[in-house]
N, C-alpha and C. Protein backbone atom coordinates (compact mmCIF):
# COMPACT_ATOMS: atom_id res chain seq x y z
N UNK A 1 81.83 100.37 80.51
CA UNK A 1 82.28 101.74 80.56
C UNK A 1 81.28 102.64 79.85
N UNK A 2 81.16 102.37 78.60
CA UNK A 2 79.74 102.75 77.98
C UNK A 2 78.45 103.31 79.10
N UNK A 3 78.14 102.19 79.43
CA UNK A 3 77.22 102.58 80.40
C UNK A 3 76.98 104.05 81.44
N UNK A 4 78.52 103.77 82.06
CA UNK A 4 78.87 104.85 82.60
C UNK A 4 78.65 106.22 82.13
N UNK A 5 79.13 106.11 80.86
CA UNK A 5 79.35 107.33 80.40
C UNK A 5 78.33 107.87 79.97
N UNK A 6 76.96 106.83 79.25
CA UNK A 6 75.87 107.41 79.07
C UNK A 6 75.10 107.75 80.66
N UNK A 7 75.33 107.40 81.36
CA UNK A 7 74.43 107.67 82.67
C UNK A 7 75.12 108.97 82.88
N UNK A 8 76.19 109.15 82.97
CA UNK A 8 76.84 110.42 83.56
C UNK A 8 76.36 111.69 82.28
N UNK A 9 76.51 111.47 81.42
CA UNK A 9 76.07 112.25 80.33
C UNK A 9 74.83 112.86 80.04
N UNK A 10 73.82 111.89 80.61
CA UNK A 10 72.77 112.05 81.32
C UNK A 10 72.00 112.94 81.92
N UNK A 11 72.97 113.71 82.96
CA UNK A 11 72.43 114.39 84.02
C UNK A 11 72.34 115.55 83.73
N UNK A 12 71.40 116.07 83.56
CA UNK A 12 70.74 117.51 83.33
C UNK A 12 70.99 118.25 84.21
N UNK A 13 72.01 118.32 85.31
CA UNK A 13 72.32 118.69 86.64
C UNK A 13 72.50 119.83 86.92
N UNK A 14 72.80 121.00 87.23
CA UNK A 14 73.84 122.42 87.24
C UNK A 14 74.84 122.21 87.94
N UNK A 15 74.26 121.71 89.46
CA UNK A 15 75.04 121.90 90.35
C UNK A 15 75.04 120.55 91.11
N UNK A 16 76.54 120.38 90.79
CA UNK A 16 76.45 118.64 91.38
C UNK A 16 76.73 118.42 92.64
N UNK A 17 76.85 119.40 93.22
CA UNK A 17 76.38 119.31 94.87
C UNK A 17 74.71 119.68 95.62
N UNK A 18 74.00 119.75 94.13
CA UNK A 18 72.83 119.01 94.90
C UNK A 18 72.19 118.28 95.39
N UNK A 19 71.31 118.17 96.21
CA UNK A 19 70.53 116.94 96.89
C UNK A 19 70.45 116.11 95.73
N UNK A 20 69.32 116.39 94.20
CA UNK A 20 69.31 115.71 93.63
C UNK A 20 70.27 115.12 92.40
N UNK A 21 71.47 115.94 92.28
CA UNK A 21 72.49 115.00 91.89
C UNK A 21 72.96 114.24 92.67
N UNK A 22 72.88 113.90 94.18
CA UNK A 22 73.36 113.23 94.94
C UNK A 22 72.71 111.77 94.75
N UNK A 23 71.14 112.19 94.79
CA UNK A 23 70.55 111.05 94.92
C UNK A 23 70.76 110.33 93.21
N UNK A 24 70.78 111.16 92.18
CA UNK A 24 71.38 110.53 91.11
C UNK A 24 72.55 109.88 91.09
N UNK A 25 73.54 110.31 91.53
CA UNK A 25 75.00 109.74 91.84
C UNK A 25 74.94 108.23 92.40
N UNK A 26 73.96 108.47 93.21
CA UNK A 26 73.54 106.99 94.15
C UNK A 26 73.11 106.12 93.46
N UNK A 27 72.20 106.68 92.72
CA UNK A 27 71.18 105.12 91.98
C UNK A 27 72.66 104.41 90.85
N UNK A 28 73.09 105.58 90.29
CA UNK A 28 73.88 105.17 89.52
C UNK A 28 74.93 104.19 89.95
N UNK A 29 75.42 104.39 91.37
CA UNK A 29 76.70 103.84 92.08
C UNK A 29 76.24 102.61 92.07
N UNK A 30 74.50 102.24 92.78
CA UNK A 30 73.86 101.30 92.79
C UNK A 30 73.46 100.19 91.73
N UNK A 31 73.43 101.18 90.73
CA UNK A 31 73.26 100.29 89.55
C UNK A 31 74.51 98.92 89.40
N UNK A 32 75.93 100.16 89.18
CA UNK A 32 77.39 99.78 88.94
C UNK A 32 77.26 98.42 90.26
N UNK A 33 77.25 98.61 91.50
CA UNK A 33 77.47 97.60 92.42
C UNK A 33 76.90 96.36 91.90
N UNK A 34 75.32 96.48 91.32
CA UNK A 34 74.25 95.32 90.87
C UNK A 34 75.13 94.68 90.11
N UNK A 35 75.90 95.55 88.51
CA UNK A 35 75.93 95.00 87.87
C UNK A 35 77.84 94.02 88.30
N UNK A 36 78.61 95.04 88.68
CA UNK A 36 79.60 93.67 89.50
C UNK A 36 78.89 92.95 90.58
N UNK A 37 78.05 92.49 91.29
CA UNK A 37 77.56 91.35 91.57
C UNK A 37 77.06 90.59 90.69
N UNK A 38 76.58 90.75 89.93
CA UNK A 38 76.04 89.65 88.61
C UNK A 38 77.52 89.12 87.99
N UNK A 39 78.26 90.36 87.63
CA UNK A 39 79.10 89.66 86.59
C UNK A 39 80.40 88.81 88.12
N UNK A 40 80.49 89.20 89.03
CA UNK A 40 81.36 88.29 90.08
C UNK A 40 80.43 87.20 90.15
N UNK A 41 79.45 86.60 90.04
CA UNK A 41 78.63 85.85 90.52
C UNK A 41 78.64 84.81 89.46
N UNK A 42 78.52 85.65 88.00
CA UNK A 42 78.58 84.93 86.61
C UNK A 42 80.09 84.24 86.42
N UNK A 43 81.13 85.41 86.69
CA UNK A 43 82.47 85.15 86.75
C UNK A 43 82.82 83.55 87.66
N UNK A 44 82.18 83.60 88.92
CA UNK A 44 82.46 82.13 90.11
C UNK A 44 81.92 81.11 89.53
N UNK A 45 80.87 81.56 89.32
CA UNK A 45 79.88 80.03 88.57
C UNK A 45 80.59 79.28 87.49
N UNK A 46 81.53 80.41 86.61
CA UNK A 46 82.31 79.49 85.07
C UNK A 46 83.22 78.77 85.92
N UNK A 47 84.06 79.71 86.82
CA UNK A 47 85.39 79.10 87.23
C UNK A 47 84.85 77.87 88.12
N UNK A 48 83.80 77.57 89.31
CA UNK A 48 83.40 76.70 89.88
C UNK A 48 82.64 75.33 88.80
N UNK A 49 82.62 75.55 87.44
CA UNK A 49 82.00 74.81 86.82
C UNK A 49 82.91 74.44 85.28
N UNK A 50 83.98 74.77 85.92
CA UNK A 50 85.36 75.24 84.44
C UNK A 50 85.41 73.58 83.77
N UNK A 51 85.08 72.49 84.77
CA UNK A 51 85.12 71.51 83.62
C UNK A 51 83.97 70.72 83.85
N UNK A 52 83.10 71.12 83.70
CA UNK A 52 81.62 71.11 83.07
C UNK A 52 81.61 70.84 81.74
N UNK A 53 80.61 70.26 80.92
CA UNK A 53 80.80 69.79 79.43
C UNK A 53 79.84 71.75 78.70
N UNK A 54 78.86 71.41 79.88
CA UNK A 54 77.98 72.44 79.36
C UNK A 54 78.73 74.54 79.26
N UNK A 55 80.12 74.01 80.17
CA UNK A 55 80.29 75.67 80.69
C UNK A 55 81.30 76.07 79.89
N UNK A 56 81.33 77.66 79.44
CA UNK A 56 82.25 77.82 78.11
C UNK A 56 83.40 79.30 78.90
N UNK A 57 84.42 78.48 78.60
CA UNK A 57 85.85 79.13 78.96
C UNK A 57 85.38 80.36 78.12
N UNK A 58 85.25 80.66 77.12
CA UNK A 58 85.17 82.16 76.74
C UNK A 58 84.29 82.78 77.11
N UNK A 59 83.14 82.61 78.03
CA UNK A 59 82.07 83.42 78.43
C UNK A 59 82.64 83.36 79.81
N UNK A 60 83.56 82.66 80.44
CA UNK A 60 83.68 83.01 81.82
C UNK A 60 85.16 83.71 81.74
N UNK A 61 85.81 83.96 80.91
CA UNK A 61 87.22 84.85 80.25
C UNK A 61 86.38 85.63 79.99
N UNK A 62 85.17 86.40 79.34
CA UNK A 62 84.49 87.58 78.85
C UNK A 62 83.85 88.02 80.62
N UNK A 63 83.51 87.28 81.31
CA UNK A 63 82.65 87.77 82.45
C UNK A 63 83.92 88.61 83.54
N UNK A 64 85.22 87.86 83.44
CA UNK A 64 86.20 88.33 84.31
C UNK A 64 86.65 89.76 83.93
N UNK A 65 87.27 89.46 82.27
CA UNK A 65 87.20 91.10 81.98
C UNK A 65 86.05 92.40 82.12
N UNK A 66 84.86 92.05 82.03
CA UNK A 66 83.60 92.62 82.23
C UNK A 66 83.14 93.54 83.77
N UNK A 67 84.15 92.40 84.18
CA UNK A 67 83.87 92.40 85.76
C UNK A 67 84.80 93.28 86.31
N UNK A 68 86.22 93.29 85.61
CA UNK A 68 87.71 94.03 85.81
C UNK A 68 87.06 95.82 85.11
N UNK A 69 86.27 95.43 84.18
CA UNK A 69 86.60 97.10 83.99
C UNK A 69 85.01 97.66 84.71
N UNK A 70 84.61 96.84 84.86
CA UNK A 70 83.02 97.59 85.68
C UNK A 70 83.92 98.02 87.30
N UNK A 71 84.36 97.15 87.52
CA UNK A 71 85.04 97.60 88.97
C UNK A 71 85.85 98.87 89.18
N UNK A 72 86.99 98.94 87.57
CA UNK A 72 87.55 99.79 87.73
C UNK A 72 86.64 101.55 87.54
N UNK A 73 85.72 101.11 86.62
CA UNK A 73 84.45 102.45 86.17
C UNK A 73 83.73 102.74 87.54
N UNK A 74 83.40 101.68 88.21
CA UNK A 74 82.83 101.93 89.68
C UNK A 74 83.84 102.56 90.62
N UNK A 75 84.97 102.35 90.66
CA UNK A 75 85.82 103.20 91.96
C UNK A 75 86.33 104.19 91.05
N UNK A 76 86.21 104.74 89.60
CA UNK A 76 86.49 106.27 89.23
C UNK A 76 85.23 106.93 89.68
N UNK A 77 84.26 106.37 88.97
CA UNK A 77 82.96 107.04 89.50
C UNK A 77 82.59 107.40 90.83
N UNK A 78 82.92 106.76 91.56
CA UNK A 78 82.72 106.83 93.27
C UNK A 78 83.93 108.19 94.07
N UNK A 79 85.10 108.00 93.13
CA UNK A 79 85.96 108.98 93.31
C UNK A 79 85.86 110.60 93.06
N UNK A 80 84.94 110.31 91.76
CA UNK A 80 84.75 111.26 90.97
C UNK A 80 83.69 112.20 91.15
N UNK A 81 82.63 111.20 91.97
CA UNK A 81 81.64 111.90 92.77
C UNK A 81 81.37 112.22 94.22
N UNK A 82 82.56 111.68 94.85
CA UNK A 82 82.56 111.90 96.43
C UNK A 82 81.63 111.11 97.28
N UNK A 83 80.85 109.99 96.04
CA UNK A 83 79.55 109.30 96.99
C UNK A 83 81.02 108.33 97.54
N UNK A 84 81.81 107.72 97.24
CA UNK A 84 82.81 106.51 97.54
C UNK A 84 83.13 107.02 99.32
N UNK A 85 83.01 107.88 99.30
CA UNK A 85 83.04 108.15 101.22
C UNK A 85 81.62 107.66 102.36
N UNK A 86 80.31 107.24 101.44
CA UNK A 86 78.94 107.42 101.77
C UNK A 86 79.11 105.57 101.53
N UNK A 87 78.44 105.14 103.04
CA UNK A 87 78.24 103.25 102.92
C UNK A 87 76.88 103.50 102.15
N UNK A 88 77.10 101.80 101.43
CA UNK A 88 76.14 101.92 100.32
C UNK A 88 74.95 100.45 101.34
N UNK A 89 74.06 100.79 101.20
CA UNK A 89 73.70 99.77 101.99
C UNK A 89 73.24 98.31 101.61
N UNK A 90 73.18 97.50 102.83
CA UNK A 90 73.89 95.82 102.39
C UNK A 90 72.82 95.90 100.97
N UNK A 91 72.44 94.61 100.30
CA UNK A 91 71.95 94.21 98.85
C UNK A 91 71.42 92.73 99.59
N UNK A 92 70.51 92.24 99.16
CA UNK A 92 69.79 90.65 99.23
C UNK A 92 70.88 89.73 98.18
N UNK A 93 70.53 88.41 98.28
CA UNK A 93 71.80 87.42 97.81
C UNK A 93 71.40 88.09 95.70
N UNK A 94 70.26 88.35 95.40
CA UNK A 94 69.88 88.47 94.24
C UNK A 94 70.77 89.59 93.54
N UNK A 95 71.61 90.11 94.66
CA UNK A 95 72.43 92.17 93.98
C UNK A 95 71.26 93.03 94.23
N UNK A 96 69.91 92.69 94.76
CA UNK A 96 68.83 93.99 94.65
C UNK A 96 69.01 94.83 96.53
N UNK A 97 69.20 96.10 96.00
CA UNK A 97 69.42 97.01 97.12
C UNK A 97 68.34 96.68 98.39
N UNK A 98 68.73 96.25 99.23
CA UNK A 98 67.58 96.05 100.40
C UNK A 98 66.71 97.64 100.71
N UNK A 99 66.09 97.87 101.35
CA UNK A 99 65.55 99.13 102.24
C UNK A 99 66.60 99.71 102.92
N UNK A 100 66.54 101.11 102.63
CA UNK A 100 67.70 101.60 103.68
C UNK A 100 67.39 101.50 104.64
N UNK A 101 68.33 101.50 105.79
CA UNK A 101 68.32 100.79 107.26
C UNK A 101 67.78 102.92 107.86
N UNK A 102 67.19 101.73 109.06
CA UNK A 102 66.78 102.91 109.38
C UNK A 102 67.54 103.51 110.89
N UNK A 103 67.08 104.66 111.41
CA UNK A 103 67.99 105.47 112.66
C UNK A 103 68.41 104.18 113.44
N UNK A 104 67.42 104.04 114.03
CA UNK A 104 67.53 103.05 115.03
C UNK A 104 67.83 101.96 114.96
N UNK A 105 67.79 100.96 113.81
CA UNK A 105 68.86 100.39 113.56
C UNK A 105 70.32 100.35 113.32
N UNK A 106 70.29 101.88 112.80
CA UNK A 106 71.76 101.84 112.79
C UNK A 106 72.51 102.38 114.19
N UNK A 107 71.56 102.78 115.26
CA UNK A 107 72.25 103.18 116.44
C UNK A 107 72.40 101.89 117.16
N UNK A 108 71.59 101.18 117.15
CA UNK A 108 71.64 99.85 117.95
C UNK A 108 73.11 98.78 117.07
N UNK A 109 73.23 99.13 115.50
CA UNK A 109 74.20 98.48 115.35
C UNK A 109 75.56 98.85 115.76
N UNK A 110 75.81 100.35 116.01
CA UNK A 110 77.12 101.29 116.25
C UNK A 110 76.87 100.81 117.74
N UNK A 111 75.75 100.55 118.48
CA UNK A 111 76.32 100.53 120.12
C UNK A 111 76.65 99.50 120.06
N UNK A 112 76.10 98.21 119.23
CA UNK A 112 77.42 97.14 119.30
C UNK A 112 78.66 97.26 119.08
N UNK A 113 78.68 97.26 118.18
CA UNK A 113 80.22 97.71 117.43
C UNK A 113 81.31 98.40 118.68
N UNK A 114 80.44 99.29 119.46
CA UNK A 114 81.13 100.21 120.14
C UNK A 114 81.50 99.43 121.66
N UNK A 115 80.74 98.57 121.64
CA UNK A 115 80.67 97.07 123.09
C UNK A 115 81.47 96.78 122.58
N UNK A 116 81.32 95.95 121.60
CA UNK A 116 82.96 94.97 121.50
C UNK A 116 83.90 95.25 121.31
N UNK A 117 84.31 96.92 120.49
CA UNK A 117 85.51 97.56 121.08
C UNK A 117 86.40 98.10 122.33
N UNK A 118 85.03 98.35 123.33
CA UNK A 118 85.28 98.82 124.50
C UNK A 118 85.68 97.69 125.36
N UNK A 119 84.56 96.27 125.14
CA UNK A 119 85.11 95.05 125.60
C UNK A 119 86.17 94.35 125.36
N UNK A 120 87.28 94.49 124.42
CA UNK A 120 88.42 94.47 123.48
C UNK A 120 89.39 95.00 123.98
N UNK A 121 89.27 96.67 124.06
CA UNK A 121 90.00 97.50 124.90
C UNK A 121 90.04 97.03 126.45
N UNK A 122 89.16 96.72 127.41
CA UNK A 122 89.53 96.06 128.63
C UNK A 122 90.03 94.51 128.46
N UNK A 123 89.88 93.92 127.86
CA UNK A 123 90.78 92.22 127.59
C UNK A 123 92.21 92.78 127.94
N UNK A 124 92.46 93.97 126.77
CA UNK A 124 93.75 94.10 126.58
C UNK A 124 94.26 94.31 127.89
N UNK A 125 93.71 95.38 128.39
CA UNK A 125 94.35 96.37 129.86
C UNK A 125 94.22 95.46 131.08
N UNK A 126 93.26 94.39 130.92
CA UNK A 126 93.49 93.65 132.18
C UNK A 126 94.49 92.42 131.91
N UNK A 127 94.63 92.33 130.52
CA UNK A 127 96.15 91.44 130.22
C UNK A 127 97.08 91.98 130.10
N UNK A 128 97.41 93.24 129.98
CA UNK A 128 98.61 94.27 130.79
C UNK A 128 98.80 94.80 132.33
N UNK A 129 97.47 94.14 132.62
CA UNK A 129 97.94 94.46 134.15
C UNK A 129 98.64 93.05 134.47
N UNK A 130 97.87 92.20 134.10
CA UNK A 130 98.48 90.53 134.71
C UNK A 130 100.02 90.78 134.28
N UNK A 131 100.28 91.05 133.32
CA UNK A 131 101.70 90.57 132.71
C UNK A 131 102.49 91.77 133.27
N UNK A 132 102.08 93.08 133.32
CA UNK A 132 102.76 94.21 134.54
C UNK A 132 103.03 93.47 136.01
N UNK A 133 101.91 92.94 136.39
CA UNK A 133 102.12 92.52 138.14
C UNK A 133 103.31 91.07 137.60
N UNK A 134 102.89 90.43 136.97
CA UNK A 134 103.88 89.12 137.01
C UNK A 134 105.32 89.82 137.06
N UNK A 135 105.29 90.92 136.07
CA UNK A 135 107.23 91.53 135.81
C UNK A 135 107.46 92.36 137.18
N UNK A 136 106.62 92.90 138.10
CA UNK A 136 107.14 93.47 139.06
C UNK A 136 107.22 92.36 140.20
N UNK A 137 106.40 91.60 140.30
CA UNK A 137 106.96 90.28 141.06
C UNK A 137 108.28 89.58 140.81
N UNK A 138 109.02 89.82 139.12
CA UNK A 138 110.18 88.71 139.04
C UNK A 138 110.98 89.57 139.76
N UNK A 139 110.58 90.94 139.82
CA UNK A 139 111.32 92.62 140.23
C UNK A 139 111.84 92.18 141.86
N UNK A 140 110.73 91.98 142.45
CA UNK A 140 111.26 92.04 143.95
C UNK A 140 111.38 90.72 144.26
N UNK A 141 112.04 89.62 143.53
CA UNK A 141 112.37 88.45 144.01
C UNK A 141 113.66 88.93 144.32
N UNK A 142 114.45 88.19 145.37
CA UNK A 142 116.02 87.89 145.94
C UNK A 142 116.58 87.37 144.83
N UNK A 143 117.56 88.44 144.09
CA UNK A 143 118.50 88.17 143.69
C UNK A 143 119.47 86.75 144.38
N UNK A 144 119.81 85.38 143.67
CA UNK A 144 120.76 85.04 144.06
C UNK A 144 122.26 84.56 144.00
């Protein structure tokens, strides 16, 4: 939380709807994400290694709480700055921010996205037609 508060305290800003408080807002959000991936990462490793001779219940009880209030400082902060509406982009297995993706990657990933919804949406409608024609067929059978 500390952390937080010195980074936010920080900002020499006027107007925090500038470009460059924005891009400050970001690094900062970025930071917060790094540091809950380390401590979730630190946190799995105690619990995946809980009876290990070498692994110590109070450093993986210190990593969970660590991890509980960085999370909670990360979604005030994100709230607090309006970046929490803005995707943060993916991170390498290490927590380090990859390259932001660029136009054209991200159009080629939305026209997928937008295929397999559209392909999704016809599954459905041509399995409402089958199951429509089957019920109007039980329709005009002879009553007997």
């Amino acid at each position: 939380m500390a952390s937080f508060l010195s980074q936010e305290s920080s900002t020499n800003i006027t107007d925090q709807n500038s470009p460059e408080a924005f891009k400050q807002n970001i690094h900062i959000a970025m930071d917060h994400v790094a540091r809950v991936n380390a401590l979730a990462r630190s946190s799995l490793s105690g619990i995946q290694n809980a009876y290990q001779a070498e692994n110590s219940p109070a450093q993986t009880e210190a990593d969970l709480i660590a991890l509980d209030q960085t999370l909670h400082t990360l979604a005030d902060f994100l709230k607090t700055t309006g970046i929490g509406a803005c995707p943060l982009p993916p991170s390498d297995p290490q927590g380090l921010a990859s390259d932001p993706l660029t136009e054209q990657h991200l159009i080629t990933e939305m026209n997928g996205e937008v295929q397999l919804l559209y392909e999704k949406l016809k599954r459905i409608q041509e399995s409402s037609g089958v199951v429509a024609h089957h019920l109007s067929t039980l329709d005009t059978r002879p009553k007997p």
